[in-house]
C-alpha atoms as a PDB file:
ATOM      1  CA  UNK A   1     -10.518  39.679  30.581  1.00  0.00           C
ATOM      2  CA  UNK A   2     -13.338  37.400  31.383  1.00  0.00           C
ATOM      3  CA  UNK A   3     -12.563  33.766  32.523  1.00  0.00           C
ATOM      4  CA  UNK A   4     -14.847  31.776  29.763  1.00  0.00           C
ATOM      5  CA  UNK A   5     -14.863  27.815  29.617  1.00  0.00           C
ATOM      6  CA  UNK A   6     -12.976  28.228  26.128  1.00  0.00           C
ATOM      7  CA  UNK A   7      -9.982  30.268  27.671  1.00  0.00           C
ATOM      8  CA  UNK A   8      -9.709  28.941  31.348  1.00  0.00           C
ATOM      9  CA  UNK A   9      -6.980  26.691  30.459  1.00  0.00           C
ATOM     10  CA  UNK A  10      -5.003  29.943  29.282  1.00  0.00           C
ATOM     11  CA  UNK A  11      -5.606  32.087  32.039  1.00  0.00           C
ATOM     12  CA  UNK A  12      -5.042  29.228  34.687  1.00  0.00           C
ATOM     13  CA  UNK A  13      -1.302  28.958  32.741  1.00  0.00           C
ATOM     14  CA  UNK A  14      -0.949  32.009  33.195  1.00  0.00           C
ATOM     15  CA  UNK A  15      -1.444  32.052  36.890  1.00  0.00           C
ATOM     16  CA  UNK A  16       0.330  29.251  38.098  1.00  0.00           C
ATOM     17  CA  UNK A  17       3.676  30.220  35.862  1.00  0.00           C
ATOM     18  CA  UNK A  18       3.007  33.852  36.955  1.00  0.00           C
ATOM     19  CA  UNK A  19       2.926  32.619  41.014  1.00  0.00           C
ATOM     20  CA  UNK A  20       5.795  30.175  40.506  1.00  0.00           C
ATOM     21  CA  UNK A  21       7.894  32.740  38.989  1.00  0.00           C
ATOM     22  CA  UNK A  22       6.937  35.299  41.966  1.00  0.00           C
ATOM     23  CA  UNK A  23       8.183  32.808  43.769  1.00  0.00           C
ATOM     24  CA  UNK A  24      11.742  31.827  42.108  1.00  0.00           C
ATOM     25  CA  UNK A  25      11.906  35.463  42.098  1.00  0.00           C
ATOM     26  CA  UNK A  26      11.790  35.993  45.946  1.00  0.00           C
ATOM     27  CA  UNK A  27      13.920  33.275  46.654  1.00  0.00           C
ATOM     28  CA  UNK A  28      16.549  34.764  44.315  1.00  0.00           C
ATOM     29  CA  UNK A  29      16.084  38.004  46.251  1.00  0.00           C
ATOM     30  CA  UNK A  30      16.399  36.442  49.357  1.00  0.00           C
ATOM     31  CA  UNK A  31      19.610  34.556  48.548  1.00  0.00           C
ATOM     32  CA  UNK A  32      21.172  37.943  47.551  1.00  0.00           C
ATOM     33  CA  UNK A  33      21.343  38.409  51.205  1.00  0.00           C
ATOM     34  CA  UNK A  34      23.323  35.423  52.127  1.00  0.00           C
ATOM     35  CA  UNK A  35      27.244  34.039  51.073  1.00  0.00           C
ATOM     36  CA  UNK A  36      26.071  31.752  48.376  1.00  0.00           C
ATOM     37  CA  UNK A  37      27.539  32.083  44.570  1.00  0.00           C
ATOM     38  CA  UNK A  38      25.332  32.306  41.293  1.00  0.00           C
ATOM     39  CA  UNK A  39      25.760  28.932  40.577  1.00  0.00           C
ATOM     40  CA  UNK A  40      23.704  27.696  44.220  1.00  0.00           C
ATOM     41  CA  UNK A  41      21.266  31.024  43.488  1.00  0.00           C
ATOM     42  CA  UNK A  42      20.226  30.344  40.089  1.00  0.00           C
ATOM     43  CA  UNK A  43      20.102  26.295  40.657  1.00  0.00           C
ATOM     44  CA  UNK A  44      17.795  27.063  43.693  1.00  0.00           C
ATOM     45  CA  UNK A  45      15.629  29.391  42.119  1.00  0.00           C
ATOM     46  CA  UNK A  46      15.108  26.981  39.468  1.00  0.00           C
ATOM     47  CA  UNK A  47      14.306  24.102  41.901  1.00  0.00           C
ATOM     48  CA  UNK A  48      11.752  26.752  43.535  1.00  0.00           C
ATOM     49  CA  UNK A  49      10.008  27.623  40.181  1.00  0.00           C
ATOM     50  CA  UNK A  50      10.088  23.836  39.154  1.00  0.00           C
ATOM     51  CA  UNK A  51       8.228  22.406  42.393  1.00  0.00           C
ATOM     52  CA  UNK A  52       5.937  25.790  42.677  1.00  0.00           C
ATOM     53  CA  UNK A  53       4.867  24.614  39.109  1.00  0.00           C
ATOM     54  CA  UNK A  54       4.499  21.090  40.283  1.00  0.00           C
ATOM     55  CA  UNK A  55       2.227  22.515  43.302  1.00  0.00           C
ATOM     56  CA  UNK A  56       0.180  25.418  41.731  1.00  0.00           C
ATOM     57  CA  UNK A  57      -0.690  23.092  38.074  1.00  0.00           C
ATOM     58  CA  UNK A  58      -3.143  20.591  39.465  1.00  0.00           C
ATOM     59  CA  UNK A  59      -4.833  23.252  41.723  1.00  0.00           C
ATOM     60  CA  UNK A  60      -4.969  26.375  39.726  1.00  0.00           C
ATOM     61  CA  UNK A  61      -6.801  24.845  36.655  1.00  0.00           C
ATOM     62  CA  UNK A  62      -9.604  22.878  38.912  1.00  0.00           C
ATOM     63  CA  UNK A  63     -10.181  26.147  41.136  1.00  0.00           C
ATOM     64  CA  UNK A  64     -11.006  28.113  37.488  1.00  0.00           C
ATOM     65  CA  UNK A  65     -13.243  25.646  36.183  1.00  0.00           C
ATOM     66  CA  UNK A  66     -14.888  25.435  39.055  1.00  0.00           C
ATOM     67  CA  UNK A  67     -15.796  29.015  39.461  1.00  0.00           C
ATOM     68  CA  UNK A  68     -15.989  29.588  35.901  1.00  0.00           C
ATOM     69  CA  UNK A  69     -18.842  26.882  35.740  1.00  0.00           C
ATOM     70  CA  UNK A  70     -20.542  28.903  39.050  1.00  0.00           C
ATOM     71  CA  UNK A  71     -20.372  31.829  37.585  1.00  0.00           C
ATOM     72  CA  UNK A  72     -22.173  30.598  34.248  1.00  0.00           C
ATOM     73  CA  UNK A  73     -24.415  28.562  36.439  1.00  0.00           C
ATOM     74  CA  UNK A  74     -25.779  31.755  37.928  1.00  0.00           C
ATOM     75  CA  UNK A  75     -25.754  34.154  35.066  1.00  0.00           C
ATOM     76  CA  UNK A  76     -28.162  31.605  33.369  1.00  0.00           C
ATOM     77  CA  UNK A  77     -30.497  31.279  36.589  1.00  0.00           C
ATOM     78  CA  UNK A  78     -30.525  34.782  36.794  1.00  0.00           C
ATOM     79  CA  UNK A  79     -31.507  35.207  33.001  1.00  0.00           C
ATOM     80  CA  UNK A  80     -34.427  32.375  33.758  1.00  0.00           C
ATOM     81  CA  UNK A  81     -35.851  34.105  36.336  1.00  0.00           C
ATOM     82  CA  UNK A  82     -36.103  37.628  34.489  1.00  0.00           C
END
């Protein structure tokens, strides 16, 4: 799939809910290990998908644009100088 200025605000979604889940994910794994009940596992994978979201939104979306609009920025100065 190619990253266009019309879909970047898709694929960026898609990223930081895909890495925040990877994350909620490993801490649920990780509490498996320990003495805690569902209640405390589920509540703190929650928090950990919640705050991932709350890091990985306002970076994500910026990063794509920003290469998107490189990326388009070359292609065209490529095409000028042909």
């Amino acid at each position: 799939m190619t990253i266009t200025e019309a879909n970047v605000n898709r694929v960026s979604a898609f990223i930081y809910t895909g890495v925040s889940a990877a994350a909620a994910l490993t801490f649920l794994a990780l509490t498996l290990l320990g003495d805690y009940d569902w209640v405390a596992r589920i509540g703190g994978a929650g928090w950990v998908f919640l705050l991932a979201m709350i890091i990985t939104m306002p970076t994500v979306t910026p990063l794509l644009r920003e290469r998107v609009r490189a990326d388009s920025g070359r292609r065209s100065g490529h095409h000028q100088q042909a």
